[in-house]
PDB file of N, CA and C in Angstrom:
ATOM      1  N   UNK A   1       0.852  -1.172   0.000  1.00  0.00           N
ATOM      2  CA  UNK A   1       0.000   0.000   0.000  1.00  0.00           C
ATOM      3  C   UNK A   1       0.898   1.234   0.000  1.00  0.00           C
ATOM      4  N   UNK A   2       0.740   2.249  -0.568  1.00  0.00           N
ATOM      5  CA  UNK A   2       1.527   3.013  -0.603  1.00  0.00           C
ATOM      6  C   UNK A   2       1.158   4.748   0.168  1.00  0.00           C
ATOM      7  N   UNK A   3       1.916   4.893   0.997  1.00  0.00           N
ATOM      8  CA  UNK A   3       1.919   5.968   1.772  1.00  0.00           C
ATOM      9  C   UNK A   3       1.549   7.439   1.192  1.00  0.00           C
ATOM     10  N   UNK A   4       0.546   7.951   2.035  1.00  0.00           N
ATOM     11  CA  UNK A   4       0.173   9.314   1.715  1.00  0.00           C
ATOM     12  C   UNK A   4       1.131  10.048   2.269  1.00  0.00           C
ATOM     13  N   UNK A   5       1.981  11.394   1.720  1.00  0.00           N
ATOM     14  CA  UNK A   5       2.483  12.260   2.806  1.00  0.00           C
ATOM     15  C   UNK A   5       1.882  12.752   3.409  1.00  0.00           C
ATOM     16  N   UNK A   6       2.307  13.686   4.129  1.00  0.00           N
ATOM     17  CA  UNK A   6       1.416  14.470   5.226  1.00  0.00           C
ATOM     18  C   UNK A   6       0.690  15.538   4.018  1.00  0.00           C
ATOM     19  N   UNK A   7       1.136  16.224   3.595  1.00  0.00           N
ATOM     20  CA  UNK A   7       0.394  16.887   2.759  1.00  0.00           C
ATOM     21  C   UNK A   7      -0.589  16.635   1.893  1.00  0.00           C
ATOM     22  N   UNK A   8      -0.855  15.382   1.237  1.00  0.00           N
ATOM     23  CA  UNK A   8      -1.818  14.625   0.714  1.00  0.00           C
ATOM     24  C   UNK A   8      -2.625  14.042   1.837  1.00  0.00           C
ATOM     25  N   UNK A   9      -2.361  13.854   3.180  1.00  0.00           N
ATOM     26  CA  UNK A   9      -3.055  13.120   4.299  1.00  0.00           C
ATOM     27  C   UNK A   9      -3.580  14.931   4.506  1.00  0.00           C
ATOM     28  N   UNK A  10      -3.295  15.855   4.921  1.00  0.00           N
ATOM     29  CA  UNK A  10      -4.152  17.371   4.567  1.00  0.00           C
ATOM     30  C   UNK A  10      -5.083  17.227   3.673  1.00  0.00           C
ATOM     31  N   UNK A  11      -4.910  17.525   2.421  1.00  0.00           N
ATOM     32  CA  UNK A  11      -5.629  17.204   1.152  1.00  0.00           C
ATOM     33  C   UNK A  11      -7.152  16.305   1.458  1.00  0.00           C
ATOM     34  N   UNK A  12      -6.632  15.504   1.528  1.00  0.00           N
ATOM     35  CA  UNK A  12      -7.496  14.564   1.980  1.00  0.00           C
ATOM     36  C   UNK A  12      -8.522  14.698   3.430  1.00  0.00           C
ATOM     37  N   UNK A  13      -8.358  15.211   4.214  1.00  0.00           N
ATOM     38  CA  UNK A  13      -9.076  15.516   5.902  1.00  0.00           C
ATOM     39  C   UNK A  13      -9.637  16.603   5.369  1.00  0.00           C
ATOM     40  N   UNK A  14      -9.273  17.424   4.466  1.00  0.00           N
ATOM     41  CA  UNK A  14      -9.683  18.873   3.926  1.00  0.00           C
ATOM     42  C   UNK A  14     -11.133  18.528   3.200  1.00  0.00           C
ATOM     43  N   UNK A  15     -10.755  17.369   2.381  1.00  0.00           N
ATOM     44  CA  UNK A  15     -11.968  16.916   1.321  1.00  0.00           C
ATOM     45  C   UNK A  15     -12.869  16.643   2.192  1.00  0.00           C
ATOM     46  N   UNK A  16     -12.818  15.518   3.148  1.00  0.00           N
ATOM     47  CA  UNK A  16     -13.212  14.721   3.910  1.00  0.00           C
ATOM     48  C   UNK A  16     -14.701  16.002   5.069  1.00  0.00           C
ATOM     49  N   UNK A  17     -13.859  17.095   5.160  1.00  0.00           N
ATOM     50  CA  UNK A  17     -14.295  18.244   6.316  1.00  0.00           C
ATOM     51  C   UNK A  17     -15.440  18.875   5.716  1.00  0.00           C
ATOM     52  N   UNK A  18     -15.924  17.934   4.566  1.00  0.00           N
ATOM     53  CA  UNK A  18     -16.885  19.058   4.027  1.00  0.00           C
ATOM     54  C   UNK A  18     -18.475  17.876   4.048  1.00  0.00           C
ATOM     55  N   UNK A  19     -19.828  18.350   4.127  1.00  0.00           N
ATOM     56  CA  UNK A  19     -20.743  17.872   4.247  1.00  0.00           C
ATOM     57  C   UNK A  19     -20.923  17.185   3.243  1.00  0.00           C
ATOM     58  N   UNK A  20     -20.910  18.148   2.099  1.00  0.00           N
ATOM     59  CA  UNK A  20     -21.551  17.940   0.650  1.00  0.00           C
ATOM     60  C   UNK A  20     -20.575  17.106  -0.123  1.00  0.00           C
ATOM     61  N   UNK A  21     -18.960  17.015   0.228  1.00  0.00           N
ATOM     62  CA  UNK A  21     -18.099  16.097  -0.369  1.00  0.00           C
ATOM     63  C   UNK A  21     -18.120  14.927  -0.046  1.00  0.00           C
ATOM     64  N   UNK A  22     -18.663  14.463   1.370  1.00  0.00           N
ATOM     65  CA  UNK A  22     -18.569  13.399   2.096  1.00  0.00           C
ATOM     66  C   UNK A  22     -19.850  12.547   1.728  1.00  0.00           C
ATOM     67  N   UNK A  23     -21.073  13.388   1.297  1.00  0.00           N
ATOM     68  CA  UNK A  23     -22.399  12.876   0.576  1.00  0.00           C
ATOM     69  C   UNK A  23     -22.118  12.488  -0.911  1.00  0.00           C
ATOM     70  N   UNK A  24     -21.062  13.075  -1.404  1.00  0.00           N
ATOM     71  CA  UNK A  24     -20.588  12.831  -2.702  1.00  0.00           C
ATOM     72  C   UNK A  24     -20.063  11.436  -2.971  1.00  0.00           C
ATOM     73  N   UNK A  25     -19.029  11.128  -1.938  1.00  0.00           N
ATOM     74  CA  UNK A  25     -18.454  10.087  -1.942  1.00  0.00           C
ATOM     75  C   UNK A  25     -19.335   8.978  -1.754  1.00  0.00           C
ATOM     76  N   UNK A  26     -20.189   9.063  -0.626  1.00  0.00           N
ATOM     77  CA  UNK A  26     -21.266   8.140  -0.166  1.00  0.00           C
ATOM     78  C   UNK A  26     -21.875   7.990  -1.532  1.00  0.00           C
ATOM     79  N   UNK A  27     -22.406   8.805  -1.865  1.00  0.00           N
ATOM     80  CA  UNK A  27     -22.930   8.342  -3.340  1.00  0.00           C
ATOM     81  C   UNK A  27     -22.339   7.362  -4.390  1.00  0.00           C
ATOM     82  N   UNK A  28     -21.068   8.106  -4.503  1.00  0.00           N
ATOM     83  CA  UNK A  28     -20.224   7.007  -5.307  1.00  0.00           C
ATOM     84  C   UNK A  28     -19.773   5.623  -5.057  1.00  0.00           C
ATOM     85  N   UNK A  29     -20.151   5.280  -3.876  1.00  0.00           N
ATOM     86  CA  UNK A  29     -19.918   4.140  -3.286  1.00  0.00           C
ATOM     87  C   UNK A  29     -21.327   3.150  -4.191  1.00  0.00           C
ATOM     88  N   UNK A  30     -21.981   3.377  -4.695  1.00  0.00           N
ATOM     89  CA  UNK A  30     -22.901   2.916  -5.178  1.00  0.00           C
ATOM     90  C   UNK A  30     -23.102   2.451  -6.650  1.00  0.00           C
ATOM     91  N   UNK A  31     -21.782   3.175  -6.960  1.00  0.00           N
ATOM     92  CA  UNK A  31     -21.003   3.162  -8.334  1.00  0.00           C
ATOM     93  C   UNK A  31     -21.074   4.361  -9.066  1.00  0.00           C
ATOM     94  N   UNK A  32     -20.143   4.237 -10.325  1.00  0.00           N
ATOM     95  CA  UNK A  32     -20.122   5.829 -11.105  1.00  0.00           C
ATOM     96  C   UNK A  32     -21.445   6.581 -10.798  1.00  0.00           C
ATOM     97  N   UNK A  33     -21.107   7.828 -11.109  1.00  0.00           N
ATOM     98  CA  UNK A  33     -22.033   8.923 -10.998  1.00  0.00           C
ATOM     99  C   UNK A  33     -21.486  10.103 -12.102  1.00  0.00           C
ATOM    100  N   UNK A  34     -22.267  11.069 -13.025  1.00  0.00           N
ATOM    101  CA  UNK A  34     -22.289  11.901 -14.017  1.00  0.00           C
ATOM    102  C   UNK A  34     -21.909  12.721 -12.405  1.00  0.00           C
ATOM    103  N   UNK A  35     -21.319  14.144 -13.092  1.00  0.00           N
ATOM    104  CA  UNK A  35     -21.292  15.355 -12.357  1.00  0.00           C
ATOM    105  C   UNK A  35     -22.216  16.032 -12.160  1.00  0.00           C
ATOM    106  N   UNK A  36     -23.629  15.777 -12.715  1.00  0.00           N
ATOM    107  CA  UNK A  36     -25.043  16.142 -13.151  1.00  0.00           C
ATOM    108  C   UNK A  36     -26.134  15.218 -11.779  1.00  0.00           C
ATOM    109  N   UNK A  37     -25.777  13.977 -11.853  1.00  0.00           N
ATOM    110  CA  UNK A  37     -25.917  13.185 -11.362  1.00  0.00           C
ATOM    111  C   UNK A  37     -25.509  13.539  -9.486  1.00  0.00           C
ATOM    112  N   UNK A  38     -24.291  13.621  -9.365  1.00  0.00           N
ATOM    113  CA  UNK A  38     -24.207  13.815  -8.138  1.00  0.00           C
ATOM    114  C   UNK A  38     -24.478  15.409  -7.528  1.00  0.00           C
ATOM    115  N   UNK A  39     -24.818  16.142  -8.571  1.00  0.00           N
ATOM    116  CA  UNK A  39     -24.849  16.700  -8.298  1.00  0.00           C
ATOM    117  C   UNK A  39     -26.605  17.453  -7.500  1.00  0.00           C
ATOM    118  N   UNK A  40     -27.433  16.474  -8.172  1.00  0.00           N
ATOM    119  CA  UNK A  40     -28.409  16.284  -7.561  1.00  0.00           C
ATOM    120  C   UNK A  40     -29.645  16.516  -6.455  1.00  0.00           C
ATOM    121  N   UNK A  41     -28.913  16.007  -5.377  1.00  0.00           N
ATOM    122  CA  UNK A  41     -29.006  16.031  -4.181  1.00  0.00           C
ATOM    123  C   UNK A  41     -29.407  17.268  -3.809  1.00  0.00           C
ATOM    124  N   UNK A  42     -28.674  18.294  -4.174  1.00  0.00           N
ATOM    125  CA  UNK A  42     -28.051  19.315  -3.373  1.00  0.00           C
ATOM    126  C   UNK A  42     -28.874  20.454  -3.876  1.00  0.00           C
ATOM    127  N   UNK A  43     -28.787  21.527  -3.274  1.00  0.00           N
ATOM    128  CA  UNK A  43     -29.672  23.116  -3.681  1.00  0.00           C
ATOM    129  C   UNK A  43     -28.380  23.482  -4.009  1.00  0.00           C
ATOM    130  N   UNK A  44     -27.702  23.079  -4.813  1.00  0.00           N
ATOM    131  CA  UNK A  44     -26.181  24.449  -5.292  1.00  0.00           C
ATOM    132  C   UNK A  44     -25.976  24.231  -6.647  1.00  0.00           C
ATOM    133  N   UNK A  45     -25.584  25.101  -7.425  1.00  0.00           N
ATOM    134  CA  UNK A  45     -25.365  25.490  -8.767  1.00  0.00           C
ATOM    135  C   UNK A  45     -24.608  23.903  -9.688  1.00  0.00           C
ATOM    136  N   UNK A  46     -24.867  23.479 -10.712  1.00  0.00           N
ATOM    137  CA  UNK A  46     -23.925  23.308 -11.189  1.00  0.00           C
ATOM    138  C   UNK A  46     -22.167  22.932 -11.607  1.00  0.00           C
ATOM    139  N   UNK A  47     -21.576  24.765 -11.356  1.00  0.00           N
ATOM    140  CA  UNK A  47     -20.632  25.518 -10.849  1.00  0.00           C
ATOM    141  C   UNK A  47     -20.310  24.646  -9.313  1.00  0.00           C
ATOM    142  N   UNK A  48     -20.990  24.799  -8.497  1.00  0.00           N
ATOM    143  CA  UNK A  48     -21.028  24.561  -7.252  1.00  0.00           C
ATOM    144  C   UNK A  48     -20.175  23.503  -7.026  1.00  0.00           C
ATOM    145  N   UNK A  49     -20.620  22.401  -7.966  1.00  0.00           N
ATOM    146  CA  UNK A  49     -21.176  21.095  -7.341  1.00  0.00           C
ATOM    147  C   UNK A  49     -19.706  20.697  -8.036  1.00  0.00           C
ATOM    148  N   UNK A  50     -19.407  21.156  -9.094  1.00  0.00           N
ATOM    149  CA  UNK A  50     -17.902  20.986  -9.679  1.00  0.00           C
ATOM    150  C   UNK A  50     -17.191  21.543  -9.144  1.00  0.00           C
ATOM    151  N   UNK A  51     -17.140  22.615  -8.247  1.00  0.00           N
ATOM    152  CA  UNK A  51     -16.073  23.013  -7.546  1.00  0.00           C
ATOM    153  C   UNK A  51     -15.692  21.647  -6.411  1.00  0.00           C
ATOM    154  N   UNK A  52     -16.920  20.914  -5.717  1.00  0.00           N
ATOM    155  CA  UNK A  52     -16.470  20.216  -4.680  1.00  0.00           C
ATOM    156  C   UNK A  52     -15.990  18.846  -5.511  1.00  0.00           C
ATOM    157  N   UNK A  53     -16.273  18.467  -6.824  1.00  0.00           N
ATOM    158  CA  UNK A  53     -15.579  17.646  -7.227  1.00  0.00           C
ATOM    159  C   UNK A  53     -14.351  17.757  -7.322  1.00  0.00           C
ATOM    160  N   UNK A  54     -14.004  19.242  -7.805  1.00  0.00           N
ATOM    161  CA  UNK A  54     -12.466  19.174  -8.218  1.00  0.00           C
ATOM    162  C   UNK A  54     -11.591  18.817  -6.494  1.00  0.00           C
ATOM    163  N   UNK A  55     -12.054  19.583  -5.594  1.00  0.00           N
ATOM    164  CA  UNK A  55     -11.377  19.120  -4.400  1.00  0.00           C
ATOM    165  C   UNK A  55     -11.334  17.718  -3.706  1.00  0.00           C
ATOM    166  N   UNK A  56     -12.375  16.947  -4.570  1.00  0.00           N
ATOM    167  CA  UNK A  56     -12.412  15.968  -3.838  1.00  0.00           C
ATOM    168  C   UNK A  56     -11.183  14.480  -5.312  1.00  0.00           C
ATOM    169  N   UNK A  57     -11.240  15.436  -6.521  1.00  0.00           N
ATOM    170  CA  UNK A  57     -10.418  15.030  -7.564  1.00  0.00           C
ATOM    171  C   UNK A  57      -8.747  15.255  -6.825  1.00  0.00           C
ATOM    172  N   UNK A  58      -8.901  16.236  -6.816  1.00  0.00           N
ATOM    173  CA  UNK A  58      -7.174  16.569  -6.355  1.00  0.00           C
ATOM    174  C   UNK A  58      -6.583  16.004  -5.031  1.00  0.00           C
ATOM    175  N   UNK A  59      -7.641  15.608  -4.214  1.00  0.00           N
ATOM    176  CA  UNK A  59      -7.475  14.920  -2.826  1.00  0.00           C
ATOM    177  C   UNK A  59      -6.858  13.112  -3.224  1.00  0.00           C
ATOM    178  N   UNK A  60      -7.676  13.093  -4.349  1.00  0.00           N
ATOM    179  CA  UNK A  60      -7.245  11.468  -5.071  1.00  0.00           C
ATOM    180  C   UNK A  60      -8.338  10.491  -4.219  1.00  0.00           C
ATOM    181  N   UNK A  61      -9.456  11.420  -4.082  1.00  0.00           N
ATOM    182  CA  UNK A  61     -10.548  10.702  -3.549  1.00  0.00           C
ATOM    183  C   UNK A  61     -11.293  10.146  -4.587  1.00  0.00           C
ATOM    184  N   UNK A  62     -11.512  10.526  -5.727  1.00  0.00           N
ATOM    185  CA  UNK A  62     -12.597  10.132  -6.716  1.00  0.00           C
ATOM    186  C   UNK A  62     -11.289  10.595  -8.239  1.00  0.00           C
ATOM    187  N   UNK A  63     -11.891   9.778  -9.110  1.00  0.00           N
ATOM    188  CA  UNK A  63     -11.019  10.291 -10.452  1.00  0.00           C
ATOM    189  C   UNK A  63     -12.281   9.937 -11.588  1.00  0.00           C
ATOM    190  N   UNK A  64     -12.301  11.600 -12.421  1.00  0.00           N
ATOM    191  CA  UNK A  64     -12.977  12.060 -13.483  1.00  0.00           C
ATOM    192  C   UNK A  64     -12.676  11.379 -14.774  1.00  0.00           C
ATOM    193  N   UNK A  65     -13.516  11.090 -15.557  1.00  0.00           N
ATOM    194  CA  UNK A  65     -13.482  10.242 -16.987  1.00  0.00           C
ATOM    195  C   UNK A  65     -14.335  11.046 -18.042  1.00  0.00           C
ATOM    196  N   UNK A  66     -13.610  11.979 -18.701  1.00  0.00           N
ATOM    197  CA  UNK A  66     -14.699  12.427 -19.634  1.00  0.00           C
ATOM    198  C   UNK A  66     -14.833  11.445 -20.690  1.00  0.00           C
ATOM    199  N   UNK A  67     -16.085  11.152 -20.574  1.00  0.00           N
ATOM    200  CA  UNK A  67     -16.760  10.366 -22.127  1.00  0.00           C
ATOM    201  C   UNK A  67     -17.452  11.356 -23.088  1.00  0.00           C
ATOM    202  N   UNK A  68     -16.925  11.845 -24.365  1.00  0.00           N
ATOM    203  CA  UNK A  68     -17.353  13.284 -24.903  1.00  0.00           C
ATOM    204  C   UNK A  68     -17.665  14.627 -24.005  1.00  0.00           C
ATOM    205  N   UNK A  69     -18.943  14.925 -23.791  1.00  0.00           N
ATOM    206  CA  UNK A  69     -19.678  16.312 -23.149  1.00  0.00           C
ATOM    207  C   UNK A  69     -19.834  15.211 -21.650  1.00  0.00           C
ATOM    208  N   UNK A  70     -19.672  14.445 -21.520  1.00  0.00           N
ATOM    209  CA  UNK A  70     -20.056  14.096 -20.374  1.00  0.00           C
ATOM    210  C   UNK A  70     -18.797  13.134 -19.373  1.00  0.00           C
ATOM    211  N   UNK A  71     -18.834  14.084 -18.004  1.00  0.00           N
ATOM    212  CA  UNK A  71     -17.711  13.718 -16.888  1.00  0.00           C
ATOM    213  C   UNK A  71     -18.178  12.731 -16.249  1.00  0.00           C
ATOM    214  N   UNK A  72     -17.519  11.517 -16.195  1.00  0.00           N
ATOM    215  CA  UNK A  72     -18.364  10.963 -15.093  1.00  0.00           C
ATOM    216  C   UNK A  72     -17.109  10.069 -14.264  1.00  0.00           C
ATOM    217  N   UNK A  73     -17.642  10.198 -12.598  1.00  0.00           N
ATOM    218  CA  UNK A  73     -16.861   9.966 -11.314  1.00  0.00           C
ATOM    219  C   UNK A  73     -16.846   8.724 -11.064  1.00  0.00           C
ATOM    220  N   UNK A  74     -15.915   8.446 -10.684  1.00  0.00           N
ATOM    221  CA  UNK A  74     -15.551   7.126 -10.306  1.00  0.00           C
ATOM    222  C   UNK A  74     -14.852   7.034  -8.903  1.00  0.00           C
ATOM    223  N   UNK A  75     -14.942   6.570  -7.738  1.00  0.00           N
ATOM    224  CA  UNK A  75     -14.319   6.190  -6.495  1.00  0.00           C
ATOM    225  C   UNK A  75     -13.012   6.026  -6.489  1.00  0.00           C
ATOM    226  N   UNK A  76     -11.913   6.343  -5.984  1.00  0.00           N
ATOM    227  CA  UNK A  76     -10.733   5.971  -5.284  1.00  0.00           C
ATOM    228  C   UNK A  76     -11.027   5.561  -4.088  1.00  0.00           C
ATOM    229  N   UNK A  77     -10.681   4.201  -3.910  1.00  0.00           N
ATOM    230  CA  UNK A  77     -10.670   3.845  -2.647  1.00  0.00           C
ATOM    231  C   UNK A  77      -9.317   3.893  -1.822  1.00  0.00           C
ATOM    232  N   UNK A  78      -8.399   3.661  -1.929  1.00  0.00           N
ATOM    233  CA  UNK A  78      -6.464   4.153  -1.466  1.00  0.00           C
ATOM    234  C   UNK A  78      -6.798   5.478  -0.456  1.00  0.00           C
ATOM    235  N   UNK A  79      -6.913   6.457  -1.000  1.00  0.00           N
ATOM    236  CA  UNK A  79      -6.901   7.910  -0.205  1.00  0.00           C
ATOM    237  C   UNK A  79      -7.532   7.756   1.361  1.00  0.00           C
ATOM    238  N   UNK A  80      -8.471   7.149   1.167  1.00  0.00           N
ATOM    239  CA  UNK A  80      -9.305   7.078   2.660  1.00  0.00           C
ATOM    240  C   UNK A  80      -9.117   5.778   3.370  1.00  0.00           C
ATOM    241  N   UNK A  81      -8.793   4.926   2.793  1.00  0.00           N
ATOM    242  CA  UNK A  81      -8.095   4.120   3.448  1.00  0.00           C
ATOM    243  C   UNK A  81      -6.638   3.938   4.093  1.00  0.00           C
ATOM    244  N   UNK A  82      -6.332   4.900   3.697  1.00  0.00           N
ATOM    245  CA  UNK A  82      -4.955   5.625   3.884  1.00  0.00           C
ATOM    246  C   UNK A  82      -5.346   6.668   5.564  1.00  0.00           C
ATOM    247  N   UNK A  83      -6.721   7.136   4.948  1.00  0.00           N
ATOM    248  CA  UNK A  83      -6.947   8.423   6.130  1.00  0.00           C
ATOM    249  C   UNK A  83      -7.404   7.388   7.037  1.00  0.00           C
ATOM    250  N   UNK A  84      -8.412   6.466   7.094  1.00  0.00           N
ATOM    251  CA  UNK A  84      -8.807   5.421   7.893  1.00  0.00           C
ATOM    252  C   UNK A  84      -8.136   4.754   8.974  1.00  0.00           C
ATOM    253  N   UNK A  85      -6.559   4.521   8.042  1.00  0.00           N
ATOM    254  CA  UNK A  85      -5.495   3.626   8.821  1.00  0.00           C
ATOM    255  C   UNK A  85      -4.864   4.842   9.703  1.00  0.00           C
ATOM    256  N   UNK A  86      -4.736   5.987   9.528  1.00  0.00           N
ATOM    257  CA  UNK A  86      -4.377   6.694  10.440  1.00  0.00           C
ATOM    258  C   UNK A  86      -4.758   7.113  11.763  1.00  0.00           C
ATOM    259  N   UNK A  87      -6.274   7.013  11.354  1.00  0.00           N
ATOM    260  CA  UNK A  87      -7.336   7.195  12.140  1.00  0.00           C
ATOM    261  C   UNK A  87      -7.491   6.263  13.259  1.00  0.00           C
ATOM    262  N   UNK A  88      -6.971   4.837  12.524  1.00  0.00           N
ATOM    263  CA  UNK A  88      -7.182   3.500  13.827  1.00  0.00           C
ATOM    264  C   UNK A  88      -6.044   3.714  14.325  1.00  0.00           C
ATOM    265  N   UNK A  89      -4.724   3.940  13.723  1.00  0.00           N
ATOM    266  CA  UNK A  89      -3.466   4.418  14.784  1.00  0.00           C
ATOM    267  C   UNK A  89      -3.729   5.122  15.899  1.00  0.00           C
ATOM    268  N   UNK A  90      -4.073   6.422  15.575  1.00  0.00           N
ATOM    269  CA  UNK A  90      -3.784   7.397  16.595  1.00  0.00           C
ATOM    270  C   UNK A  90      -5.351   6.956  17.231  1.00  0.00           C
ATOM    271  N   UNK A  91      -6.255   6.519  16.847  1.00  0.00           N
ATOM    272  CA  UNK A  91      -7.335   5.803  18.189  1.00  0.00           C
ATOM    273  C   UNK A  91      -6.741   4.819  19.042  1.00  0.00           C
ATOM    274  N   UNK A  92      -5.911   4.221  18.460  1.00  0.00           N
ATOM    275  CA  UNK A  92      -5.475   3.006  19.399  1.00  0.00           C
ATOM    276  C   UNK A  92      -4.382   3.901  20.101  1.00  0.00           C
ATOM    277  N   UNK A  93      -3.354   4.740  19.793  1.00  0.00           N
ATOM    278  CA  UNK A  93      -2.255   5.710  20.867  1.00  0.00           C
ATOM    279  C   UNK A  93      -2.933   6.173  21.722  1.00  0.00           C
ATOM    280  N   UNK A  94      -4.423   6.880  21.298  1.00  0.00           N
ATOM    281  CA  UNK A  94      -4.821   7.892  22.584  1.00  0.00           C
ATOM    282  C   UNK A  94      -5.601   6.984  23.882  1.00  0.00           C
ATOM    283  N   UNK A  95      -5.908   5.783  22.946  1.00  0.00           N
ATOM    284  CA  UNK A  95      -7.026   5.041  24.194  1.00  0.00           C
ATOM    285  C   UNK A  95      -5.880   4.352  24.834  1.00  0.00           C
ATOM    286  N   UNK A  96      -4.695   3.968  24.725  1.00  0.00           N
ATOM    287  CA  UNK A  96      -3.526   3.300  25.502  1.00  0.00           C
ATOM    288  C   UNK A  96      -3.180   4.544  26.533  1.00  0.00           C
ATOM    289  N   UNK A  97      -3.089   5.571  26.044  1.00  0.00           N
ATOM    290  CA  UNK A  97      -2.189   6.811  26.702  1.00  0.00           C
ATOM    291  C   UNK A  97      -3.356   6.848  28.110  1.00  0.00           C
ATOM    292  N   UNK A  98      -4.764   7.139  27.662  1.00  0.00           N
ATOM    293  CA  UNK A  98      -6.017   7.338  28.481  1.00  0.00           C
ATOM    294  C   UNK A  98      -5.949   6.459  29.100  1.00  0.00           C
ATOM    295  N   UNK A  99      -5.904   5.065  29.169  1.00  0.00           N
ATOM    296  CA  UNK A  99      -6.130   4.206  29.294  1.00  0.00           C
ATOM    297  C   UNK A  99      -5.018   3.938  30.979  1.00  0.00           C
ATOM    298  N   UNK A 100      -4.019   4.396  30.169  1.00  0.00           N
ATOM    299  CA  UNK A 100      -2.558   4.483  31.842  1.00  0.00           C
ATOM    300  C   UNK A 100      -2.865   5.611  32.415  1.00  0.00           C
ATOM    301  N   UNK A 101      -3.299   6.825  31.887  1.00  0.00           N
ATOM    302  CA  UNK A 101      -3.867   7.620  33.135  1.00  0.00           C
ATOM    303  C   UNK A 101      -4.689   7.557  33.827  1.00  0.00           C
ATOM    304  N   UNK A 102      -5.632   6.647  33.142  1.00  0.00           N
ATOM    305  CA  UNK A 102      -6.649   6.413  33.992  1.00  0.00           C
ATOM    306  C   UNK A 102      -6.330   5.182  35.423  1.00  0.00           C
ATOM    307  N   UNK A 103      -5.550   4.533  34.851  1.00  0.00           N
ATOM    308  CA  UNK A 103      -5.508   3.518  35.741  1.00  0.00           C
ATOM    309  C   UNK A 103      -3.810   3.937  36.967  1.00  0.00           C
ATOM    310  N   UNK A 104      -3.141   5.156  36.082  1.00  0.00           N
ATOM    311  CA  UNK A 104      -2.200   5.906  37.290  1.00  0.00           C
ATOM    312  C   UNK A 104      -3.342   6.719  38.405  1.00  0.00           C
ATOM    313  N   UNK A 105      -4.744   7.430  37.913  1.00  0.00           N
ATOM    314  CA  UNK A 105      -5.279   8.187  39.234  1.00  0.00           C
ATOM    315  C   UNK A 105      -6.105   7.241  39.754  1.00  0.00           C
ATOM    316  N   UNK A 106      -6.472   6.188  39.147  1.00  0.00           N
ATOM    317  CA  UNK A 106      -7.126   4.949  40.114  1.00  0.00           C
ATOM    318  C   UNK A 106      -6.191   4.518  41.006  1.00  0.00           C
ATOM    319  N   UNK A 107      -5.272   4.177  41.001  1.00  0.00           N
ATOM    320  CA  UNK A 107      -3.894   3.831  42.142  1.00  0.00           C
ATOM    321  C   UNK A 107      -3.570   4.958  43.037  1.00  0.00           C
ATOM    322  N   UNK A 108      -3.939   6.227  42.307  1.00  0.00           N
ATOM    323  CA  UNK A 108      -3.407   6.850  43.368  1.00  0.00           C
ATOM    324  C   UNK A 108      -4.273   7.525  44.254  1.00  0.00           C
ATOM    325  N   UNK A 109      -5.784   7.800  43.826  1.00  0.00           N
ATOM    326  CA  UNK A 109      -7.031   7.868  44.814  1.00  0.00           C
ATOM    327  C   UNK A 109      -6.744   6.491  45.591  1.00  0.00           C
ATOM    328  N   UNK A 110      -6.956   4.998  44.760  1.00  0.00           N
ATOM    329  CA  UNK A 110      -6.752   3.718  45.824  1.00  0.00           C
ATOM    330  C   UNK A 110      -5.810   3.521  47.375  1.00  0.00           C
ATOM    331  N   UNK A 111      -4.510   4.828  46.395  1.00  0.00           N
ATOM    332  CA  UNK A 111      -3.674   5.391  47.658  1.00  0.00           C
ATOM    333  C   UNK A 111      -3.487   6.404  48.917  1.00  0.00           C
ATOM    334  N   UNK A 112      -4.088   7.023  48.282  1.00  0.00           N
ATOM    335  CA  UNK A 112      -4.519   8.215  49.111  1.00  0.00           C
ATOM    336  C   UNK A 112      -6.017   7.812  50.045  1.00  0.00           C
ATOM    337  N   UNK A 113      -6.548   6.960  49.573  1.00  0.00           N
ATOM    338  CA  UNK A 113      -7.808   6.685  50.385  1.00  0.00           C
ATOM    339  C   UNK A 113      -7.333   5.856  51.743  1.00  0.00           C
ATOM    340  N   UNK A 114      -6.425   4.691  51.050  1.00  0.00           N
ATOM    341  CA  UNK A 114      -5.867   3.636  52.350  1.00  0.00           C
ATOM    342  C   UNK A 114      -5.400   4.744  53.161  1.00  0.00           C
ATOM    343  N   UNK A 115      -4.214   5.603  52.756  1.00  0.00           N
ATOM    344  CA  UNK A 115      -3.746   6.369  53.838  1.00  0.00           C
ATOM    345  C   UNK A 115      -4.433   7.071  54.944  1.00  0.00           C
ATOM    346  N   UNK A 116      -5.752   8.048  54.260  1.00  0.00           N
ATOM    347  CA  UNK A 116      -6.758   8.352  54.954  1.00  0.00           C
ATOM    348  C   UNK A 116      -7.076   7.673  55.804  1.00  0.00           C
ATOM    349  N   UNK A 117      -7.547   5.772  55.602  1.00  0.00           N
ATOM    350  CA  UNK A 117      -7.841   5.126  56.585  1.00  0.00           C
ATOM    351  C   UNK A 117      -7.139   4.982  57.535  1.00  0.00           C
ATOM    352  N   UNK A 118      -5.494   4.702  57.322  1.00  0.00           N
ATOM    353  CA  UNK A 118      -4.652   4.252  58.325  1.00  0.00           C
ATOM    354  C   UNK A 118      -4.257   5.760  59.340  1.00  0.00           C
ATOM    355  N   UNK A 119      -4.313   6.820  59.020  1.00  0.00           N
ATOM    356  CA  UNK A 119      -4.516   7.903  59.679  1.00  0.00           C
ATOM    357  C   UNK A 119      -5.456   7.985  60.733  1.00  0.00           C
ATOM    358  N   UNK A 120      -6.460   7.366  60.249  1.00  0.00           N
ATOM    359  CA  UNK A 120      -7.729   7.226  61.637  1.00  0.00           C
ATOM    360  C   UNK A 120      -7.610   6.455  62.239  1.00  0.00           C
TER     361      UNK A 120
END
């Protein structure tokens, strides 16, 4: 599998940060879609609706196929699986990290409580 840099892993969280790109993709998961087509859904121009393609094109989330007058989208799956695997990394770092603090102030309330007792 081949590694996103950090700047393409940007690219990508950037695409990802948007409502209407993330409904885009969902769509395409269903298979190709016209730019007409996905564009659909939505109350926005045309114009609009190709602007969030191109960001979600340059992210290397989806890749464009013109057949004559007509664009039509196709899924990249790599990019977000890329963002995905990052995503289960740093979930699994923070719940380990949480995970020893939590169980360093359980030991040390557990400690501070005995002491309390043996004080009385």
């Amino acid at each position: 599998m081949v590694e996103l840099s950090a700047l393409d892993m940007s690219t990508v969280f950037h695409a990802l940060g948007d409502a209407t790109r993330r409904r885009m993709l969902y769509d395409l998961s269903g298979g190709s879609r016209t730019v007409g087509r996905l564009a659909e859904p939505f109350t926005i121009s045309l114009a609009a609706a190709s602007k969030h393609i191109k960001t979600l094109e340059n992210a290397g989330l989806i890749r464009r196929e013109v057949q004559g007058r007509t664009h039509v989208c196709h899924l990249e799956t790599a990019p977000r699986e890329q963002a995905h695997g990052w995503l289960v990394f740093y979930r699994q770092f923070w719940t380990e990290r949480l995970d020893a603090l939590h169980d360093l102030l359980a030991d040390d309330t557990h400690s501070k409580v005995e002491a309390d007792i043996r004080e009385k």
